[in-house]
Protein backbone atom coordinates (compact mmCIF):
# COMPACT_ATOMS: atom_id res chain seq x y z
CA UNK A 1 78.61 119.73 22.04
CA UNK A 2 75.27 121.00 23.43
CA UNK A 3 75.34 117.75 25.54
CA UNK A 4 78.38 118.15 27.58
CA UNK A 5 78.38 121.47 28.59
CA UNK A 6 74.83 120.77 29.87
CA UNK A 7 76.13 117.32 31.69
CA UNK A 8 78.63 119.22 33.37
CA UNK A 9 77.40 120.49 36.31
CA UNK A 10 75.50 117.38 37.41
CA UNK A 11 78.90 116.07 37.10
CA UNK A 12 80.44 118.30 39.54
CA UNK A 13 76.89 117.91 42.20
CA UNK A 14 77.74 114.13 41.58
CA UNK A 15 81.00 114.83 42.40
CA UNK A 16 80.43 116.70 45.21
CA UNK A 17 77.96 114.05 46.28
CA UNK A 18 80.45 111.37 46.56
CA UNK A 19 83.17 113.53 48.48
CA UNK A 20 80.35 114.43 51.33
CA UNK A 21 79.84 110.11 51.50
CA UNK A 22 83.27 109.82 51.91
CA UNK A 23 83.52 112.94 54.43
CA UNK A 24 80.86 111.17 55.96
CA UNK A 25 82.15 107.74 56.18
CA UNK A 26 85.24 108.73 57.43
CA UNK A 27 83.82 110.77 60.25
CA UNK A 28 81.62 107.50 61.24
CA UNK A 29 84.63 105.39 61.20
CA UNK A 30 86.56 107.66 63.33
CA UNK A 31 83.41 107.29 65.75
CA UNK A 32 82.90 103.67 66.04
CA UNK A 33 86.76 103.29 66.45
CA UNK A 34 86.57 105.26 69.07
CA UNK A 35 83.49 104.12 70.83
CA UNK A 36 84.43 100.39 70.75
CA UNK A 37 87.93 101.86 72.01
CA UNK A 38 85.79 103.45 75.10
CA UNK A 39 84.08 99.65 75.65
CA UNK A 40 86.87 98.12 75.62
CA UNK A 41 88.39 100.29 78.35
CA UNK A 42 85.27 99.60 80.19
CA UNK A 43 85.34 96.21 79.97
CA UNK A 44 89.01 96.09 81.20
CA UNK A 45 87.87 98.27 84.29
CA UNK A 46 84.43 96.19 84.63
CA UNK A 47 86.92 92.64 84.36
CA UNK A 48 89.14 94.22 87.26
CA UNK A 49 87.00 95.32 89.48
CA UNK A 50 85.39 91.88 89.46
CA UNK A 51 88.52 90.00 89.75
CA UNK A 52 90.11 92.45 93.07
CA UNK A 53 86.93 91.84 94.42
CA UNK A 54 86.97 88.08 93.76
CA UNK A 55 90.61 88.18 95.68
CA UNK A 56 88.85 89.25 99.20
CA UNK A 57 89.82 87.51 102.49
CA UNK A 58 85.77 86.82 102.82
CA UNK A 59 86.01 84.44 99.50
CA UNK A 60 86.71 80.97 99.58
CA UNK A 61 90.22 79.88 98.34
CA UNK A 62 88.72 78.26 94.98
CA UNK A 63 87.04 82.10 94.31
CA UNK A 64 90.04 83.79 95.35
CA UNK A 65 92.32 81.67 92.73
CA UNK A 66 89.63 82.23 89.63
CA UNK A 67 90.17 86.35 90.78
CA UNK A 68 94.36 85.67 90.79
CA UNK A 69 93.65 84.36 87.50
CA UNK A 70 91.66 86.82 86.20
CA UNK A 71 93.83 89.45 86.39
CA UNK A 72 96.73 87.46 85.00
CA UNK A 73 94.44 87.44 81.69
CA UNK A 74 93.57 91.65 82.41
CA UNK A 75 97.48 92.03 82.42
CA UNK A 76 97.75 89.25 79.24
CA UNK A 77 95.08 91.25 77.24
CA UNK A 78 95.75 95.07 78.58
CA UNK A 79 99.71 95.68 78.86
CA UNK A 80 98.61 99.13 79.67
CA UNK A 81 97.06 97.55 83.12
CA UNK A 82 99.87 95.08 83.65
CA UNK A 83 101.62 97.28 86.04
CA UNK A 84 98.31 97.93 88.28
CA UNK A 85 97.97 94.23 87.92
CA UNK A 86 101.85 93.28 89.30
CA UNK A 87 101.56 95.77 92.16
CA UNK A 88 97.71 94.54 93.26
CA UNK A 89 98.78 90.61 93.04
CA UNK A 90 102.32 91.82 94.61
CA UNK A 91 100.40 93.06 97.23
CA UNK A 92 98.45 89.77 98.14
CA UNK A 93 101.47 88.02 97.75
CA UNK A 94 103.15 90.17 100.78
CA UNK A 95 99.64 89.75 102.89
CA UNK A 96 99.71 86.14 102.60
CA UNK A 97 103.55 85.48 103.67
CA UNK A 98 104.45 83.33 106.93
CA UNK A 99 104.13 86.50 108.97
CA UNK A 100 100.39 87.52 107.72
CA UNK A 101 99.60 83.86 108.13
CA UNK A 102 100.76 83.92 111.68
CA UNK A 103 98.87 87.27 113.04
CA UNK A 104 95.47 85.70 111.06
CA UNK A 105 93.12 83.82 112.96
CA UNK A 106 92.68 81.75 110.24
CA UNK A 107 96.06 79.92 109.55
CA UNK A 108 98.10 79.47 112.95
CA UNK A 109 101.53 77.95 112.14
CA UNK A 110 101.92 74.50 113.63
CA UNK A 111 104.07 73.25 116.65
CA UNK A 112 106.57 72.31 113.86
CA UNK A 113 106.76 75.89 112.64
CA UNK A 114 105.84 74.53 109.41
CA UNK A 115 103.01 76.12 107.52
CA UNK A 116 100.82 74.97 104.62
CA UNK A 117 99.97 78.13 102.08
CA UNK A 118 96.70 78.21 100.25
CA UNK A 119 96.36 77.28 96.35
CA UNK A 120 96.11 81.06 95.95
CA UNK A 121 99.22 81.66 97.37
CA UNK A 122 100.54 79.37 95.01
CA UNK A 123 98.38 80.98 92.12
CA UNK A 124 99.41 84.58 93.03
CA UNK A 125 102.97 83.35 92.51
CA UNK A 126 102.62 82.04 88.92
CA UNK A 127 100.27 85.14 87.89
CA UNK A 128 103.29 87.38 88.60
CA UNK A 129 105.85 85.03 86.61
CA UNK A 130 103.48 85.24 83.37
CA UNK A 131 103.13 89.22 84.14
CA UNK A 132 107.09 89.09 84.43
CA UNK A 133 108.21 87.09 81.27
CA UNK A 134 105.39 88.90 79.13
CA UNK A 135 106.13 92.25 80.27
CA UNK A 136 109.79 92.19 81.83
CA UNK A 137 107.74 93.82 84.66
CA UNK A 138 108.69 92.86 88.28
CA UNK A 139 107.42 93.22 91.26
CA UNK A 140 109.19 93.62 94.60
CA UNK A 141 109.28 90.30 96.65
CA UNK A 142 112.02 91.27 98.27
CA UNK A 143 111.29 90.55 102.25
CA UNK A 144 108.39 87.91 101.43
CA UNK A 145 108.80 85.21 104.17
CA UNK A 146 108.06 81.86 102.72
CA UNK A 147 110.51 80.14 105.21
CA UNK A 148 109.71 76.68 106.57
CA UNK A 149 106.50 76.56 104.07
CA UNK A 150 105.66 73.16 103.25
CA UNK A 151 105.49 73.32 99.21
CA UNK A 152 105.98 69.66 98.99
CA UNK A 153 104.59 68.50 96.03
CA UNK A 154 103.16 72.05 94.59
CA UNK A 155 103.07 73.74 90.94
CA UNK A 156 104.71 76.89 91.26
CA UNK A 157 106.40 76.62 87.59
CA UNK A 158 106.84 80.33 86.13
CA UNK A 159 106.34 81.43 89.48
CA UNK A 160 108.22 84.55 89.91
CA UNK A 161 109.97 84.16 93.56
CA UNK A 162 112.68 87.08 93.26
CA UNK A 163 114.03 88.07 96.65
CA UNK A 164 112.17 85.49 98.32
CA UNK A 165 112.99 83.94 102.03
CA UNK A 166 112.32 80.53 101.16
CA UNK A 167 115.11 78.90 103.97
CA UNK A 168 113.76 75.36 105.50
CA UNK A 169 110.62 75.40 102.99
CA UNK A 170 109.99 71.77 102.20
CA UNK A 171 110.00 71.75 98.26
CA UNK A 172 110.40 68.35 97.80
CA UNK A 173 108.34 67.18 94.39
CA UNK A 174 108.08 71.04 93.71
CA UNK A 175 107.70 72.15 90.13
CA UNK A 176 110.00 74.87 89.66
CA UNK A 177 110.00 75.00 85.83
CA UNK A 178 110.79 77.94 84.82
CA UNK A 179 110.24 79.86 87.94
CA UNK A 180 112.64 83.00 88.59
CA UNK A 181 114.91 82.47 91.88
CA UNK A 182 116.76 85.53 91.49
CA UNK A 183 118.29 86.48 94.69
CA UNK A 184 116.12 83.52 96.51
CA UNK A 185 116.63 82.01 99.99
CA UNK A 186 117.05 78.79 99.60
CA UNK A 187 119.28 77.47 102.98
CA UNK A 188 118.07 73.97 103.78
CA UNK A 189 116.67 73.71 107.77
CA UNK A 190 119.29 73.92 110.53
């Protein structure tokens, strides 16, 4: 009997051990979630910031398509940034219509009035159909002048064209698999 009223209180100090380790533990997993939360976040930003920069008139088409990309995968991986992502490749989409083309120095349309758009064009198109079937997000197209583009032979399947002018565009060989037409101009030339 002598025995276990003397064992007792090392008992409870044991006990009372064990309870700060878990306090303890619990307290350092609550930290490291939320530090590799905080890194993660970072990352994100750190991958975006990269990838708008990569989309720059000043980069070559090849660098510009990688950046498209990019922040397909930022919107794939973050659906938190997927809406930043629709309105940012939205907006390159409307900067790189017939009309933008046109005013650039860099793309005059021909004597034909038929105009070639870049690979990233083509890119930004299909980065806003994945954003669109992951998401349901959609961005507004609606005024985009793709009209007498020649998109002979081009992969634009998912591409999300919603509300796009797309009358006299050569899309002969065109994949169109699975794109969204919604509300798309499609009149053949006069």
């Amino acid at each position: 009997m002598y025995f276990l009223e003397r064992d007792r209180p090392w008992q409870r100090l044991a006990s009372i051990g064990v309870l700060v380790g878990l306090l303890v533990t619990a307290v350092s997993v609550i930290y490291t979630a939320r530090t590799w939360a905080t890194a993660q976040e970072q990352q994100i930003s750190d991958r975006y910031t990269r990838a708008v920069e990569q989309i720059g008139a000043d980069k070559s088409a090849e660098v510009r398509v990688g950046g498209l990309y990019a922040l397909g995968r930022i919107a794939k991986d973050s659906r938190a940034d997927a809406s930043t992502v629709m309105d940012v490749v939205t907006a390159y989409v409307l900067g790189h219509d017939k009309h933008a083309v046109a005013l650039s120095s860099t793309g005059p349309l021909g004597v034909s009035g038929r105009w070639r758009p870049g690979p990233d064009l083509a890119a930004a198109l299909r980065v806003l159909g994945g954003i669109a079937s992951d998401y349901e997000l959609y961005g507004n197209l609606t005024g985009v002048d793709l009209s007498n583009a020649d998109w002979a032979r081009a992969n634009l399947a998912n591409a999300y064209l919603h509300g796009v002018d797309l009358t006299g565009a050569d899309l002969s060989g065109t994949d169109l698999t699975g794109s969204d037409l919604t509300y798309c101009r499609l009149a053949g030339p006069p």
